[in-house]
C-alpha atoms as a PDB file:
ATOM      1  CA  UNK A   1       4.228  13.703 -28.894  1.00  0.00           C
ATOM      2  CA  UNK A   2       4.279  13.470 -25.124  1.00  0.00           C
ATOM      3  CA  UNK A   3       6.261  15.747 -22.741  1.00  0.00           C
ATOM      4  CA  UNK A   4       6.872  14.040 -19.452  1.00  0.00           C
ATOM      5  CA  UNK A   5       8.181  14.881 -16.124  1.00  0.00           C
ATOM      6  CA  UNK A   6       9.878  12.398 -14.720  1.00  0.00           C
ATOM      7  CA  UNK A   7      10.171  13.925 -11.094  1.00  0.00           C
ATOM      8  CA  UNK A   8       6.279  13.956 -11.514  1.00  0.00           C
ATOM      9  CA  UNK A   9       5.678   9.995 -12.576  1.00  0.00           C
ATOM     10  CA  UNK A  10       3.507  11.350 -15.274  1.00  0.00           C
ATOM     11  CA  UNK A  11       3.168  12.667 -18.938  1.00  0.00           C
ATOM     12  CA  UNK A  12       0.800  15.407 -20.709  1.00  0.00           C
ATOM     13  CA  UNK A  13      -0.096  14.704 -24.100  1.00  0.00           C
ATOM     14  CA  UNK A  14      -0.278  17.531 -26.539  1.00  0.00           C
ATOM     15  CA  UNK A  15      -4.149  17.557 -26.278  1.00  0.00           C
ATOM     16  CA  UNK A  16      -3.678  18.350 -22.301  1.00  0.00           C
ATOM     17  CA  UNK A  17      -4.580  14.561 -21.094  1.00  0.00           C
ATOM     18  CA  UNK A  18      -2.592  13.058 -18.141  1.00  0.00           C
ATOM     19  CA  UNK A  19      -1.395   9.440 -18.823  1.00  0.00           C
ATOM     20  CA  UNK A  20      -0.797   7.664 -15.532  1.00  0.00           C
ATOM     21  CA  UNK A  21       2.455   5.461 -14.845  1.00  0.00           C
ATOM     22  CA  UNK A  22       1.145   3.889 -12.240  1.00  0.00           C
ATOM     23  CA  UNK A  23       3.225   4.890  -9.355  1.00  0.00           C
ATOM     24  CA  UNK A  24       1.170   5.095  -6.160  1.00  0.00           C
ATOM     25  CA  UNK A  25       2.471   7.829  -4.047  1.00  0.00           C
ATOM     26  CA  UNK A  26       1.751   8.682  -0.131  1.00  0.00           C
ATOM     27  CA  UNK A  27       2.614  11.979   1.612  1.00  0.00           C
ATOM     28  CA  UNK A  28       2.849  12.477   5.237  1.00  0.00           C
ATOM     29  CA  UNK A  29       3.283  15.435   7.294  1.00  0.00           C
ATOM     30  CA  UNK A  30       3.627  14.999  11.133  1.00  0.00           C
ATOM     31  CA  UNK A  31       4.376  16.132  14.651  1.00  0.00           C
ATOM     32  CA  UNK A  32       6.373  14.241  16.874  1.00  0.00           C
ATOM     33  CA  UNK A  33       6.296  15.017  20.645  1.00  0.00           C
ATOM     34  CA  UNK A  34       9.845  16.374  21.510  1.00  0.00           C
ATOM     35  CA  UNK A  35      10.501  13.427  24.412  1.00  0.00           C
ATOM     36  CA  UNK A  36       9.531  10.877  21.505  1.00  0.00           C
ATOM     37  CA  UNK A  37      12.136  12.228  18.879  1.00  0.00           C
ATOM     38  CA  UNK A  38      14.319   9.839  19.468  1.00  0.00           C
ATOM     39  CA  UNK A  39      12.231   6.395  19.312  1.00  0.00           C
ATOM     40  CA  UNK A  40      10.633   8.818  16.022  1.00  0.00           C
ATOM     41  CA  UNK A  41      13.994   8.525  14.507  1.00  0.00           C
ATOM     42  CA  UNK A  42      15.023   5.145  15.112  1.00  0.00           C
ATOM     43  CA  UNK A  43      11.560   3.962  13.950  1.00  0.00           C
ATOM     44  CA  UNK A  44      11.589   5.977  10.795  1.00  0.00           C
ATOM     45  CA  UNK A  45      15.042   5.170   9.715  1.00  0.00           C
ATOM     46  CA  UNK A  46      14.547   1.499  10.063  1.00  0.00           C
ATOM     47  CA  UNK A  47      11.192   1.915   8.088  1.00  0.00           C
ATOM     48  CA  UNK A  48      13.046   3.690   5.560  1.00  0.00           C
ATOM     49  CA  UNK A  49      16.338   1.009   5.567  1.00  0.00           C
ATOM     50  CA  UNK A  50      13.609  -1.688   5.292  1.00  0.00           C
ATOM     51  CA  UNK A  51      11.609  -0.513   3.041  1.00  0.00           C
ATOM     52  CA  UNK A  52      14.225   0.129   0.136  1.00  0.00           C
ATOM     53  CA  UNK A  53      16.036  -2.835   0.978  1.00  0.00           C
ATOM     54  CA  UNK A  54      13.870  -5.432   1.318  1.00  0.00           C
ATOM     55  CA  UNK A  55      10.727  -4.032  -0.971  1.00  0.00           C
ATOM     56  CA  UNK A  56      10.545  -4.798  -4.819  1.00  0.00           C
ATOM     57  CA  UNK A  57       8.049  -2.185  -5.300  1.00  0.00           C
ATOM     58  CA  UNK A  58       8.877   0.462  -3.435  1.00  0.00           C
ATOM     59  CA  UNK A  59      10.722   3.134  -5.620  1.00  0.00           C
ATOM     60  CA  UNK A  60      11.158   5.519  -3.211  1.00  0.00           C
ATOM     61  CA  UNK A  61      11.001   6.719   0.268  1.00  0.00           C
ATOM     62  CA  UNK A  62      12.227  10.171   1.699  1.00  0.00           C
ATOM     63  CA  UNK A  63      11.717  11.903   5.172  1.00  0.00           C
ATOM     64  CA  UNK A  64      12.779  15.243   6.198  1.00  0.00           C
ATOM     65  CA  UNK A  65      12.170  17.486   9.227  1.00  0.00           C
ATOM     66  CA  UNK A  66      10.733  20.823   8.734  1.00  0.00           C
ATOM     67  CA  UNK A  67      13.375  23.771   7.913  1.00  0.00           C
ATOM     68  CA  UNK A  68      11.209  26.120  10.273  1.00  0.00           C
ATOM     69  CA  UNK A  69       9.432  23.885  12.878  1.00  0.00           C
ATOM     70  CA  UNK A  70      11.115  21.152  14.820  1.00  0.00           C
ATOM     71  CA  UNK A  71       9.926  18.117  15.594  1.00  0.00           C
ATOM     72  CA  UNK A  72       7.406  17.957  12.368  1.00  0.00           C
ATOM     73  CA  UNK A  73       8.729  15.769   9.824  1.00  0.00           C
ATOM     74  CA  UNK A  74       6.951  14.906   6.010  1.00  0.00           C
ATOM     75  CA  UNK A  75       7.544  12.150   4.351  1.00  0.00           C
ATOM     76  CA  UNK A  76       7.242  10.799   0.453  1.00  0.00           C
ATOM     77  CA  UNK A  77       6.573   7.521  -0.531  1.00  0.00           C
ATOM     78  CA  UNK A  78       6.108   5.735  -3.814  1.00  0.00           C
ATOM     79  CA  UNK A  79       5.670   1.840  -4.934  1.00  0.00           C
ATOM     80  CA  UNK A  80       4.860   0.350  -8.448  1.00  0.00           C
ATOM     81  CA  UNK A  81       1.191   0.331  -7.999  1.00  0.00           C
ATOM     82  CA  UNK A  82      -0.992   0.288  -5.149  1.00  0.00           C
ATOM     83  CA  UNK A  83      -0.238  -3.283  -4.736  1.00  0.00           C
ATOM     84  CA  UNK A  84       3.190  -2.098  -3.428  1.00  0.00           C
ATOM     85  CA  UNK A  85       2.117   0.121  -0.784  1.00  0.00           C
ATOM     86  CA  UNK A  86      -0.615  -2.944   0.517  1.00  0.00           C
ATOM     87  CA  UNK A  87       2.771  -4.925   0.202  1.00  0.00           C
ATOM     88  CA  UNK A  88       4.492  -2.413   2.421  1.00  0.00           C
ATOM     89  CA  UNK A  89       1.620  -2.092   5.011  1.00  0.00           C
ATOM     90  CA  UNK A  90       2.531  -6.632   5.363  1.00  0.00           C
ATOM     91  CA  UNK A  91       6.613  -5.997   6.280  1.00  0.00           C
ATOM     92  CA  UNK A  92       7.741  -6.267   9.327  1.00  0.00           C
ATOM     93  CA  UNK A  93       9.726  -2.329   9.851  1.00  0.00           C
ATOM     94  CA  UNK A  94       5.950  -1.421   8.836  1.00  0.00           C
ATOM     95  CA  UNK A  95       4.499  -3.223  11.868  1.00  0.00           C
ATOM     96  CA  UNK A  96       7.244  -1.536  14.095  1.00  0.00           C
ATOM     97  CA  UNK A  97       5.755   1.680  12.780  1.00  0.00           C
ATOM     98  CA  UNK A  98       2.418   0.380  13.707  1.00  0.00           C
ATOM     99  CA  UNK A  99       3.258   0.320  16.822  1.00  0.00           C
ATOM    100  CA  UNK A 100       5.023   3.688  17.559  1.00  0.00           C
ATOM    101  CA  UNK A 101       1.963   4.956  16.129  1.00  0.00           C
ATOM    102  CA  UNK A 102      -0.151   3.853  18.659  1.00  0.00           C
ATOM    103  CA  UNK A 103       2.080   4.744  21.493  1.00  0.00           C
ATOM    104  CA  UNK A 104       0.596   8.188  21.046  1.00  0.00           C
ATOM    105  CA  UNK A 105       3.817  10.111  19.585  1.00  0.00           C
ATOM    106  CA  UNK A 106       1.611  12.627  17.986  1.00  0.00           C
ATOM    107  CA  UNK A 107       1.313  16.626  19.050  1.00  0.00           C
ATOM    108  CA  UNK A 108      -1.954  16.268  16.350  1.00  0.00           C
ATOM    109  CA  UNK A 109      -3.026  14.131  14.127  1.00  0.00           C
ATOM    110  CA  UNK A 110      -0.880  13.367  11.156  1.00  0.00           C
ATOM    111  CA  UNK A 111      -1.892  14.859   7.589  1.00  0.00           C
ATOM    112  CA  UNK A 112      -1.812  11.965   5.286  1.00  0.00           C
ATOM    113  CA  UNK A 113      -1.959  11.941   1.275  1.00  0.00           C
ATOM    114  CA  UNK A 114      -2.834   9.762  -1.637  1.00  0.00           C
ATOM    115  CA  UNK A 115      -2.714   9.752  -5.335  1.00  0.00           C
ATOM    116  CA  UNK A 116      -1.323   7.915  -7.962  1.00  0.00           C
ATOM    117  CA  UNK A 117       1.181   9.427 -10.608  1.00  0.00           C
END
């Protein structure tokens, strides 16, 4: 019998294996120049608004800033598949991200990670 967790998109058999769901998950941790917080927020919230609106294979998308450091924010994504995140990458809010990114909004460069669940 399997044991899953369903926070974790996953389940352990009783041998110790890890079935996959197929949930393709992206974490990002960043640092936002404090005179770009603003056009940060805007950006991210219509990213977010677009995403689970608009998105058939996006299951989830949260953002946060950090309890002890302002200005750096993380966020977690996941879509059915990695076919939803390559759908994602194609919208329109994603281009607008795009495009803050490359306005240089960044104290360093942001921390970004991949796996599938």
């Amino acid at each position: 019998t399997d044991a899953t967790n369903k926070n974790m998109g996953s389940a352990i058999s009783a041998e110790g294996y890890i079935h996959r769901t197929g949930v393709y998950c992206v974490n990002v941790n960043i640092s936002i120049k404090a005179d770009r917080r603003d056009d940060f927020l805007e950006v991210i919230r219509n990213n977010q608004k677009g995403t689970m609106d608009k998105e058939p294979l996006a299951l989830e998308y949260t953002w946060g800033e950090s309890a002890e450091k302002r200005n750096t924010f993380f966020f977690h994504e996941k879509y059915k598949g990695r076919s939803g995140f390559v759908a994602h990458q194609r919208t329109k809010h994603f281009k607008k991200w795009k495009e803050f990114v490359a306005s240089d909004p960044f104290t360093k460069p942001p921390q970004v990670f991949i796996f599938e669940s």
